[in-house]
PDB file of N, CA and C in Angstrom:
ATOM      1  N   UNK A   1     -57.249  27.047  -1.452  1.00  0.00           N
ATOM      2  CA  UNK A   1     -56.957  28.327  -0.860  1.00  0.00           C
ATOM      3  C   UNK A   1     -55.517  28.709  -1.206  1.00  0.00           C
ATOM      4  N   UNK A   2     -55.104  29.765  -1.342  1.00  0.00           N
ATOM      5  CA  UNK A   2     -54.030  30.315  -2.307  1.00  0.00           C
ATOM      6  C   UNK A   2     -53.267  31.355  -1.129  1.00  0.00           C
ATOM      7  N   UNK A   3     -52.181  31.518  -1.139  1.00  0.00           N
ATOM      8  CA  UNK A   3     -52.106  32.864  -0.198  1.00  0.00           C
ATOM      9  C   UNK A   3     -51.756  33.877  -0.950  1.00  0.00           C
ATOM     10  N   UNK A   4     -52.259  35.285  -0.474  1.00  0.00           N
ATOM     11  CA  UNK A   4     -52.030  36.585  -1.196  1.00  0.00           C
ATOM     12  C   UNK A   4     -50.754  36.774  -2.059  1.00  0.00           C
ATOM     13  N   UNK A   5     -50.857  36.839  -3.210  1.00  0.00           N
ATOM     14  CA  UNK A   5     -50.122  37.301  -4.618  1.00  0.00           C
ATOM     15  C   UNK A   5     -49.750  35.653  -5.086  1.00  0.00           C
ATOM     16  N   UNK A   6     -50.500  34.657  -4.737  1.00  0.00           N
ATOM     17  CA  UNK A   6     -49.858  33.592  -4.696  1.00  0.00           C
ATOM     18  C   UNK A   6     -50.543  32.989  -6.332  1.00  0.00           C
ATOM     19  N   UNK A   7     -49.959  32.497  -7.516  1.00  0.00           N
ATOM     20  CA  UNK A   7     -50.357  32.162  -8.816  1.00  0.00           C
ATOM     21  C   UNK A   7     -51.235  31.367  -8.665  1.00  0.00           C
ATOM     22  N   UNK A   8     -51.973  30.786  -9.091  1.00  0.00           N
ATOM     23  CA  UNK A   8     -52.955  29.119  -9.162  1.00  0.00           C
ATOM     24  C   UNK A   8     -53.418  28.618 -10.765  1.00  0.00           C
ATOM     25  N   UNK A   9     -53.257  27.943 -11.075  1.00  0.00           N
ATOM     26  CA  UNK A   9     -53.696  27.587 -12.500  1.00  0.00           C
ATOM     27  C   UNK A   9     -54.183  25.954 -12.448  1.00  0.00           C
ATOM     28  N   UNK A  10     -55.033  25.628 -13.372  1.00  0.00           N
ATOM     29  CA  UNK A  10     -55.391  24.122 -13.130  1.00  0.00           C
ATOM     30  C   UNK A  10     -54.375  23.718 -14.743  1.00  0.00           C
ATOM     31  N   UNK A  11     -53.741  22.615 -14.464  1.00  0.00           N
ATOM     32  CA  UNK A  11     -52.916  22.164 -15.786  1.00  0.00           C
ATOM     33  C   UNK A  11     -53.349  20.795 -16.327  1.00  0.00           C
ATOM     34  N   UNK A  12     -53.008  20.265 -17.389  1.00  0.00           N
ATOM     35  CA  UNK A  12     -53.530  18.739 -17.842  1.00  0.00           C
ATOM     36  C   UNK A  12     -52.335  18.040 -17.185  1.00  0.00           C
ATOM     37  N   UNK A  13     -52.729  16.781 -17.007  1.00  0.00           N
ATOM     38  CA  UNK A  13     -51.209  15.386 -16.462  1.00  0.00           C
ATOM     39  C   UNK A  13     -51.789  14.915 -17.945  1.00  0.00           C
ATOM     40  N   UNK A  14     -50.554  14.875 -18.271  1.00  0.00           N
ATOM     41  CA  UNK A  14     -50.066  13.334 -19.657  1.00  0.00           C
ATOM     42  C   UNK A  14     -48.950  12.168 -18.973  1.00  0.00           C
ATOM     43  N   UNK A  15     -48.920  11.325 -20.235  1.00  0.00           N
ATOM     44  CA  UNK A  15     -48.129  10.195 -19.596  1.00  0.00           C
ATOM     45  C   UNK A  15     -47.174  10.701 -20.865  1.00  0.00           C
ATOM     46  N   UNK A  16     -45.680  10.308 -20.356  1.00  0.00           N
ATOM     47  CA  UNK A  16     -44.539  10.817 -20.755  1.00  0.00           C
ATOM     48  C   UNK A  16     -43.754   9.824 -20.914  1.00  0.00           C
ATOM     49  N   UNK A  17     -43.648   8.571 -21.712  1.00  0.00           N
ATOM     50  CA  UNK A  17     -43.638   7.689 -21.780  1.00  0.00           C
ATOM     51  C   UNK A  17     -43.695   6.409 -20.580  1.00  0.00           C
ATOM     52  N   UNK A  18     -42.843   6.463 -19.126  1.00  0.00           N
ATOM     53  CA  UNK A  18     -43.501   5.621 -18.492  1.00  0.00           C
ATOM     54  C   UNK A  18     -43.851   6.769 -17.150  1.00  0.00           C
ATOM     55  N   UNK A  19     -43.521   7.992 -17.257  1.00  0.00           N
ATOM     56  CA  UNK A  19     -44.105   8.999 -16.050  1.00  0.00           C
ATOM     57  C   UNK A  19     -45.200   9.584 -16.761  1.00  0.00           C
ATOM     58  N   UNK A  20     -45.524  10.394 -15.557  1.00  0.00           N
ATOM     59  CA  UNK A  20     -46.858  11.234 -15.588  1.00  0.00           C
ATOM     60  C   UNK A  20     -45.994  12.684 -15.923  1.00  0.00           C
ATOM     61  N   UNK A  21     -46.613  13.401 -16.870  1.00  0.00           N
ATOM     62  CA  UNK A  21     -46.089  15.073 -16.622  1.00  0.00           C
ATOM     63  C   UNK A  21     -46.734  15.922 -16.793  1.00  0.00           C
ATOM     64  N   UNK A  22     -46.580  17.375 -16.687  1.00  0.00           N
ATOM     65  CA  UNK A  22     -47.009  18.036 -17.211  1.00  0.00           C
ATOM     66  C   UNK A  22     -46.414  19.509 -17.705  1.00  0.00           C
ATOM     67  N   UNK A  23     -47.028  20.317 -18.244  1.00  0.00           N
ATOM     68  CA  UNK A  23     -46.309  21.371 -19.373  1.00  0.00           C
ATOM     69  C   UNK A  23     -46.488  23.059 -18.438  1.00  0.00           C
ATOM     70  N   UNK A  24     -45.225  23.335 -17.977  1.00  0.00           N
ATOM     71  CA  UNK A  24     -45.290  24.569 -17.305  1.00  0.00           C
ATOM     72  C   UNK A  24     -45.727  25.854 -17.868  1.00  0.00           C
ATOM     73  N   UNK A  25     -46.760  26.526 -17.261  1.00  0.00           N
ATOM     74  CA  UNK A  25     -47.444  27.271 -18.408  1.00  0.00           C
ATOM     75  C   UNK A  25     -46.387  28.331 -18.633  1.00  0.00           C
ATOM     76  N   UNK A  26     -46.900  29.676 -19.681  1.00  0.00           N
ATOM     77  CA  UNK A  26     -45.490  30.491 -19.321  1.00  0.00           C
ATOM     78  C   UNK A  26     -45.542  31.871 -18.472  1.00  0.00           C
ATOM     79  N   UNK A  27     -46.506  31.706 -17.970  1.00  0.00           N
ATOM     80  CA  UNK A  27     -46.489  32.427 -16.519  1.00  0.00           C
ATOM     81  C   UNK A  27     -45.720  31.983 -15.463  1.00  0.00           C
ATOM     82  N   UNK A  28     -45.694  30.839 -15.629  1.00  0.00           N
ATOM     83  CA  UNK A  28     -44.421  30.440 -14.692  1.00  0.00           C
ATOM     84  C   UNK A  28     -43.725  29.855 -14.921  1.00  0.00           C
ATOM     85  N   UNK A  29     -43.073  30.181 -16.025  1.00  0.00           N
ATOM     86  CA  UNK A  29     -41.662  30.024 -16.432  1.00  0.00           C
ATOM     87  C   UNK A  29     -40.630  30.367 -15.514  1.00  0.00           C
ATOM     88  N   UNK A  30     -39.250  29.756 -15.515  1.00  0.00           N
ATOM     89  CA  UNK A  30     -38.422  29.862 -14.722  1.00  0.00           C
ATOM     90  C   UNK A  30     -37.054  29.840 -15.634  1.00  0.00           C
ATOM     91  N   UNK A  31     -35.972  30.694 -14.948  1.00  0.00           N
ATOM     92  CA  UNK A  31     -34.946  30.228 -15.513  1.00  0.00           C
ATOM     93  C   UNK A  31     -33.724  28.921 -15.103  1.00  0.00           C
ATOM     94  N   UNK A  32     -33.377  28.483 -16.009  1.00  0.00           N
ATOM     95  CA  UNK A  32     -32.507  27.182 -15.691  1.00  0.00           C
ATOM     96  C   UNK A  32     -33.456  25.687 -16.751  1.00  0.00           C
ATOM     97  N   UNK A  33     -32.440  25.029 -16.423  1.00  0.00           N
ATOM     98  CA  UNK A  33     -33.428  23.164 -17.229  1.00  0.00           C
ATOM     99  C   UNK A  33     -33.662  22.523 -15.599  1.00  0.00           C
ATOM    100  N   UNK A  34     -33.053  23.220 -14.452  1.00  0.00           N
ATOM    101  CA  UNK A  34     -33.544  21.321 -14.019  1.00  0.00           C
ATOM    102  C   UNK A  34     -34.678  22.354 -12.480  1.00  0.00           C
ATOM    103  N   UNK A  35     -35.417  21.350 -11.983  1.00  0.00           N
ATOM    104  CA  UNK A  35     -35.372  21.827 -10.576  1.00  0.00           C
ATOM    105  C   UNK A  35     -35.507  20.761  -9.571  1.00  0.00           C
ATOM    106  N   UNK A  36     -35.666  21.219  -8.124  1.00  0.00           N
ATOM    107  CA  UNK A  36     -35.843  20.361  -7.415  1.00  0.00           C
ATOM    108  C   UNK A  36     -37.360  20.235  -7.128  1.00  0.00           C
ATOM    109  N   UNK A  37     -37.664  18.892  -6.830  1.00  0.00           N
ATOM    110  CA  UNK A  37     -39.585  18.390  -6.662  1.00  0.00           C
ATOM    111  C   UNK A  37     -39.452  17.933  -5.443  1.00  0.00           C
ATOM    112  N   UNK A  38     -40.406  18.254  -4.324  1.00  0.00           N
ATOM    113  CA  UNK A  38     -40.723  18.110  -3.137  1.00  0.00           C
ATOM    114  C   UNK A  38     -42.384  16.963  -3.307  1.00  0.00           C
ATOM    115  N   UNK A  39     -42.421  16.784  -2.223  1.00  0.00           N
ATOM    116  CA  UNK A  39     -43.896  16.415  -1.770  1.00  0.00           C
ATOM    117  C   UNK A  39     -44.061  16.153  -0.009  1.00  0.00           C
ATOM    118  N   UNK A  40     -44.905  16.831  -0.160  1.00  0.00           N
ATOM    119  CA  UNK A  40     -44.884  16.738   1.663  1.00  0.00           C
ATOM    120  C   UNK A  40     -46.136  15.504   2.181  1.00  0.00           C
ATOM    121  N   UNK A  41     -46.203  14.971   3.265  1.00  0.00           N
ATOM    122  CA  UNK A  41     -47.110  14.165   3.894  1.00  0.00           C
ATOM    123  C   UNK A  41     -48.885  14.653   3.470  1.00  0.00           C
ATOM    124  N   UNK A  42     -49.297  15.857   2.990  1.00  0.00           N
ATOM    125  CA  UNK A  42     -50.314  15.873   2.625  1.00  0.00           C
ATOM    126  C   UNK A  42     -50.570  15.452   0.549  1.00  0.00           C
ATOM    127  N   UNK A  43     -49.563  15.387   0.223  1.00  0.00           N
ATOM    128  CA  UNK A  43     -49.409  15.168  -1.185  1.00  0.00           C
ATOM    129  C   UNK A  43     -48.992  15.951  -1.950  1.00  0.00           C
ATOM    130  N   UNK A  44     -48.718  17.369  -1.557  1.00  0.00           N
ATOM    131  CA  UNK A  44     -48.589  18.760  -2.321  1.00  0.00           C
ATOM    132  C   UNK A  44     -47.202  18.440  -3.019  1.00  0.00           C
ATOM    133  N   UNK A  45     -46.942  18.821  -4.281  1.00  0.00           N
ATOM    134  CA  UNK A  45     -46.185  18.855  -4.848  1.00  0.00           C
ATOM    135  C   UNK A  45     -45.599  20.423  -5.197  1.00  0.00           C
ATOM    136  N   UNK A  46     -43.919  20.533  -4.950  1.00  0.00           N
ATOM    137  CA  UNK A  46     -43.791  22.116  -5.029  1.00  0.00           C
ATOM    138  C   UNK A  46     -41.930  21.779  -6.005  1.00  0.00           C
ATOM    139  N   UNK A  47     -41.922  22.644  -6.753  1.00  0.00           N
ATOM    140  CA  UNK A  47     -40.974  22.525  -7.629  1.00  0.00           C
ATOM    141  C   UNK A  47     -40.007  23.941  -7.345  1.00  0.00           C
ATOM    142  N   UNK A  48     -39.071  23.910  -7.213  1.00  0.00           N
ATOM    143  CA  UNK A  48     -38.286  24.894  -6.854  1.00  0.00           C
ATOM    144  C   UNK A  48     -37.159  24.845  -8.076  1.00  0.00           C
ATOM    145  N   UNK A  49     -36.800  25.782  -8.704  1.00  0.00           N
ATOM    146  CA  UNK A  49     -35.622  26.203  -9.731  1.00  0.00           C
ATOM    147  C   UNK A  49     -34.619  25.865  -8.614  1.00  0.00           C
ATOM    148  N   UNK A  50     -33.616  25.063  -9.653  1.00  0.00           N
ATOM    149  CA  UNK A  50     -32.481  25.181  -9.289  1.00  0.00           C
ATOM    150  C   UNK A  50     -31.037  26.052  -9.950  1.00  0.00           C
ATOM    151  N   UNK A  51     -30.786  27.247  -8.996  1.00  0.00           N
ATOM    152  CA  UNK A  51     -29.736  28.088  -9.582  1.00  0.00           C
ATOM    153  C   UNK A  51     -28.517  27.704 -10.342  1.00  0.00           C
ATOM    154  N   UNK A  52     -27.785  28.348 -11.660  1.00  0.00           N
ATOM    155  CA  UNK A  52     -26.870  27.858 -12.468  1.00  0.00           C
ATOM    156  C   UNK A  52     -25.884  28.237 -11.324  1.00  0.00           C
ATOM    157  N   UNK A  53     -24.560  27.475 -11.127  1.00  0.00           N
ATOM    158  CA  UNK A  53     -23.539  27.490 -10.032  1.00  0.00           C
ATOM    159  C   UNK A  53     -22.961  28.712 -10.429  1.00  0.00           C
ATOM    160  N   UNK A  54     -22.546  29.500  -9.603  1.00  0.00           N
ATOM    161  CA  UNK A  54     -21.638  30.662 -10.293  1.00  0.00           C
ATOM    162  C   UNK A  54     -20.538  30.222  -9.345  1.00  0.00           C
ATOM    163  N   UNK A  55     -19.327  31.163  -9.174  1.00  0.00           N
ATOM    164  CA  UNK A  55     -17.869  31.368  -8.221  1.00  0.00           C
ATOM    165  C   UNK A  55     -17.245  30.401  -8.876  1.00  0.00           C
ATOM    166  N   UNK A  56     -16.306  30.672  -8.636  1.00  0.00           N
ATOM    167  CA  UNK A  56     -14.886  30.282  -8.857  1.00  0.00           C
ATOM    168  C   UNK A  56     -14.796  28.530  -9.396  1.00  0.00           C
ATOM    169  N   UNK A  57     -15.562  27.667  -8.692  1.00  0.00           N
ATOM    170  CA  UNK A  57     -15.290  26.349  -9.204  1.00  0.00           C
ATOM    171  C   UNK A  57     -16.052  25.991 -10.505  1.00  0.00           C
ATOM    172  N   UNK A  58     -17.351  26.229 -10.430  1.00  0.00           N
ATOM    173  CA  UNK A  58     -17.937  26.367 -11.684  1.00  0.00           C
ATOM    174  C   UNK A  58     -17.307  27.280 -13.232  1.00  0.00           C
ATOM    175  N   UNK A  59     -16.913  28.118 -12.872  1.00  0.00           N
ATOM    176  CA  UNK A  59     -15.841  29.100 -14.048  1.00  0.00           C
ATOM    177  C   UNK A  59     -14.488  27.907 -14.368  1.00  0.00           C
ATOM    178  N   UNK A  60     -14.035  27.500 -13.260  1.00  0.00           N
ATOM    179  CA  UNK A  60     -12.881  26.452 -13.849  1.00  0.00           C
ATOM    180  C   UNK A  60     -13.661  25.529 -14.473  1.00  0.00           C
ATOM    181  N   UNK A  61     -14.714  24.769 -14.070  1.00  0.00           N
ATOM    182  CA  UNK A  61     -15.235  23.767 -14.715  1.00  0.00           C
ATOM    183  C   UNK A  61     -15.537  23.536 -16.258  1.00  0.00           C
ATOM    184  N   UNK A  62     -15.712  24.776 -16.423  1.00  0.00           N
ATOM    185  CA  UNK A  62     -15.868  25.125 -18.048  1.00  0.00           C
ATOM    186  C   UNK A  62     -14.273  25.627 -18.723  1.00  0.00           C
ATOM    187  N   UNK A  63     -13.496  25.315 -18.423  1.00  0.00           N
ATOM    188  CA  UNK A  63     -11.962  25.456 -19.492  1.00  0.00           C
ATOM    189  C   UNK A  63     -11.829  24.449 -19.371  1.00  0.00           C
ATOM    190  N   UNK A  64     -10.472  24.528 -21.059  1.00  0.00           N
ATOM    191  CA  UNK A  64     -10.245  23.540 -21.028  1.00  0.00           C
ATOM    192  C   UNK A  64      -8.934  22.955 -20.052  1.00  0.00           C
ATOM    193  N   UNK A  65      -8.054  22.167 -20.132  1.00  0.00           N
ATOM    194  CA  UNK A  65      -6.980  21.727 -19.247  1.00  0.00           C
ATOM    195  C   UNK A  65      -6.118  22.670 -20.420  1.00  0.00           C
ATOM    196  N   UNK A  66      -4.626  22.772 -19.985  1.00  0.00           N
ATOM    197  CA  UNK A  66      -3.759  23.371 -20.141  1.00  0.00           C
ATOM    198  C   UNK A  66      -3.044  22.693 -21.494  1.00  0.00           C
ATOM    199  N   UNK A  67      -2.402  23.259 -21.993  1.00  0.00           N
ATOM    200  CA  UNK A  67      -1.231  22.354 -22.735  1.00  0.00           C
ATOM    201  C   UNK A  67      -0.237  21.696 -21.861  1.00  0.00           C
ATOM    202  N   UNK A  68       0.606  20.716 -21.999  1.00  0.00           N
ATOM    203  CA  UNK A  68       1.972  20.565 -21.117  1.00  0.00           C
ATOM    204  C   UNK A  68       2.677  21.652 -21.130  1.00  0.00           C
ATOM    205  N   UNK A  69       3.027  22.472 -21.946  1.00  0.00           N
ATOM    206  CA  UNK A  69       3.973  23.214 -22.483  1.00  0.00           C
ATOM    207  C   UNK A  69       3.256  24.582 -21.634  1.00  0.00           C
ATOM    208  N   UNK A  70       2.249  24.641 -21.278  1.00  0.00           N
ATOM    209  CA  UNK A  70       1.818  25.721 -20.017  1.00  0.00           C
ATOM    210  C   UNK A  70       1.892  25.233 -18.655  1.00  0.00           C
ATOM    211  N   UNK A  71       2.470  24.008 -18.256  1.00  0.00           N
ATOM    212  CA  UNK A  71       2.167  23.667 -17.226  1.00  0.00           C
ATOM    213  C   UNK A  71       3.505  24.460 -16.128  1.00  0.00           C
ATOM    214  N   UNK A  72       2.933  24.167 -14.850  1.00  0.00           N
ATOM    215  CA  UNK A  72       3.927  24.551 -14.081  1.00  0.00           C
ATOM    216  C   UNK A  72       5.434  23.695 -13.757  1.00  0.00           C
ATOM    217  N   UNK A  73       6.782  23.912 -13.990  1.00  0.00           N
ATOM    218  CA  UNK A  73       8.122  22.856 -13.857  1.00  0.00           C
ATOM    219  C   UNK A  73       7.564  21.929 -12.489  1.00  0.00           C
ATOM    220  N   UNK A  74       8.030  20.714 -12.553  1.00  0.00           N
ATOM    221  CA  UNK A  74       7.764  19.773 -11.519  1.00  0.00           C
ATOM    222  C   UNK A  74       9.095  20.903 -10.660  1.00  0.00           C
ATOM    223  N   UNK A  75       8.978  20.800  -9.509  1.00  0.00           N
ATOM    224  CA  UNK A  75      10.064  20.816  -8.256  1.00  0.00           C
ATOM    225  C   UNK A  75      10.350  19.935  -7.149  1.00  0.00           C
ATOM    226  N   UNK A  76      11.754  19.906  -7.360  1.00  0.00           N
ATOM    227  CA  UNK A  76      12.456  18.528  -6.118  1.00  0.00           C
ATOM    228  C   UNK A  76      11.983  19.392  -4.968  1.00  0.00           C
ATOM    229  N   UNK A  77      12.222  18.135  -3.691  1.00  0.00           N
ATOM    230  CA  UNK A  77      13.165  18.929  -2.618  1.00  0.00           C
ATOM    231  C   UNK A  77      13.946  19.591  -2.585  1.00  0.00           C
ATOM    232  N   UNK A  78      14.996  19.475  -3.260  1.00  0.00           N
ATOM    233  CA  UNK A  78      16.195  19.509  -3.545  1.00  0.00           C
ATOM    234  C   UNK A  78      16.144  21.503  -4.351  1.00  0.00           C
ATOM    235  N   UNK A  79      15.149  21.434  -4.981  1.00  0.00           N
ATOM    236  CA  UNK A  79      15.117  22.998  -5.669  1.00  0.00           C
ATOM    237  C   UNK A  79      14.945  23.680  -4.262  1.00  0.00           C
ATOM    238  N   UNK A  80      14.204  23.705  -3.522  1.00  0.00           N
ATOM    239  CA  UNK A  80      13.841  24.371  -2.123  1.00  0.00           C
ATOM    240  C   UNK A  80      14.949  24.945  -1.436  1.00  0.00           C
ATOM    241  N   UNK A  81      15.083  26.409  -0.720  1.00  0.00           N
ATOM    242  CA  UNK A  81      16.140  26.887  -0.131  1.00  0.00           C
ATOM    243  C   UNK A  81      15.747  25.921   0.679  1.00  0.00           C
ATOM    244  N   UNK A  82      16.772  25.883   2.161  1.00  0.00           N
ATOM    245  CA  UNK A  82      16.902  25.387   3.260  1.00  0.00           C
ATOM    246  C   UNK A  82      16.088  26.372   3.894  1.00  0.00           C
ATOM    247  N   UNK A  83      14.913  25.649   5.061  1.00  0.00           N
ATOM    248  CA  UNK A  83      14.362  26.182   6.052  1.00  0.00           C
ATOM    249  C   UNK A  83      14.704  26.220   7.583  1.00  0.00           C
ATOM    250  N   UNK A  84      14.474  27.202   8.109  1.00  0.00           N
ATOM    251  CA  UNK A  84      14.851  27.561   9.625  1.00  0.00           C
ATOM    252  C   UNK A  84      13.796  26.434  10.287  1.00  0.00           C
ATOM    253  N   UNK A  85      14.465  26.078  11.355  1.00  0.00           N
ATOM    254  CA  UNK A  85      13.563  25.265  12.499  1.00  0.00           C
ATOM    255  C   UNK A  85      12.869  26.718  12.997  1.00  0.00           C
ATOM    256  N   UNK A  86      11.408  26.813  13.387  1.00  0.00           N
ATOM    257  CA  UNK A  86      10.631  27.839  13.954  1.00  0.00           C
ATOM    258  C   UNK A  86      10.288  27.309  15.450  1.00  0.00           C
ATOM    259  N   UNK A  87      10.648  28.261  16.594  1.00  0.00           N
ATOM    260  CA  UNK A  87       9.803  27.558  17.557  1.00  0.00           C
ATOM    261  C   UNK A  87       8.314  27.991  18.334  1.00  0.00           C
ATOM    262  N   UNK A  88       7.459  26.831  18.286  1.00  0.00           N
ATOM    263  CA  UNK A  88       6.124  27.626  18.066  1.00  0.00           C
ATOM    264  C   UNK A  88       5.832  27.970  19.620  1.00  0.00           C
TER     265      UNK A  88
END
């Protein structure tokens, strides 16, 4: 039983050298390489895409490191104005 707009297809299992697999048709193709595989207490198996990372940490992740010669000057203590005692 399927629920309304829900896909169904019957697929072949091969052995994949020591797993079992099988070949996603291209109706349901997805974008990305990896996903996540579930199985619940009745046996159902459900595969969910996993999204490419976007924001800010992923964008750094892909450059390269800096030259030295771009880096920021080390600073003493000693470079630092003098700070006021604040009372909180």
């Amino acid at each position: 039983m399927t629920r309304q707009g829900t896909k169904r297809k019957i697929v072949h299992v091969f052995k994949n050298g020591r797993s079992r697999a099988v070949r996603i048709p291209k109706e349901f193709d997805f974008e990305g390489d990896e996903v996540e595989m579930t199985k619940d207490n009745l046996g159902n198996i459900t595969l969910h895409p996993i999204k490419a990372k976007t924001g800010l940490v992923a964008l750094l992740a892909t450059l390269e490191p800096l030259d030295e010669a771009d880096w920021l000057p080390v600073m003493n203590d000693s470079d630092l104005l003098p700070l006021d005692d604040v009372d909180l």
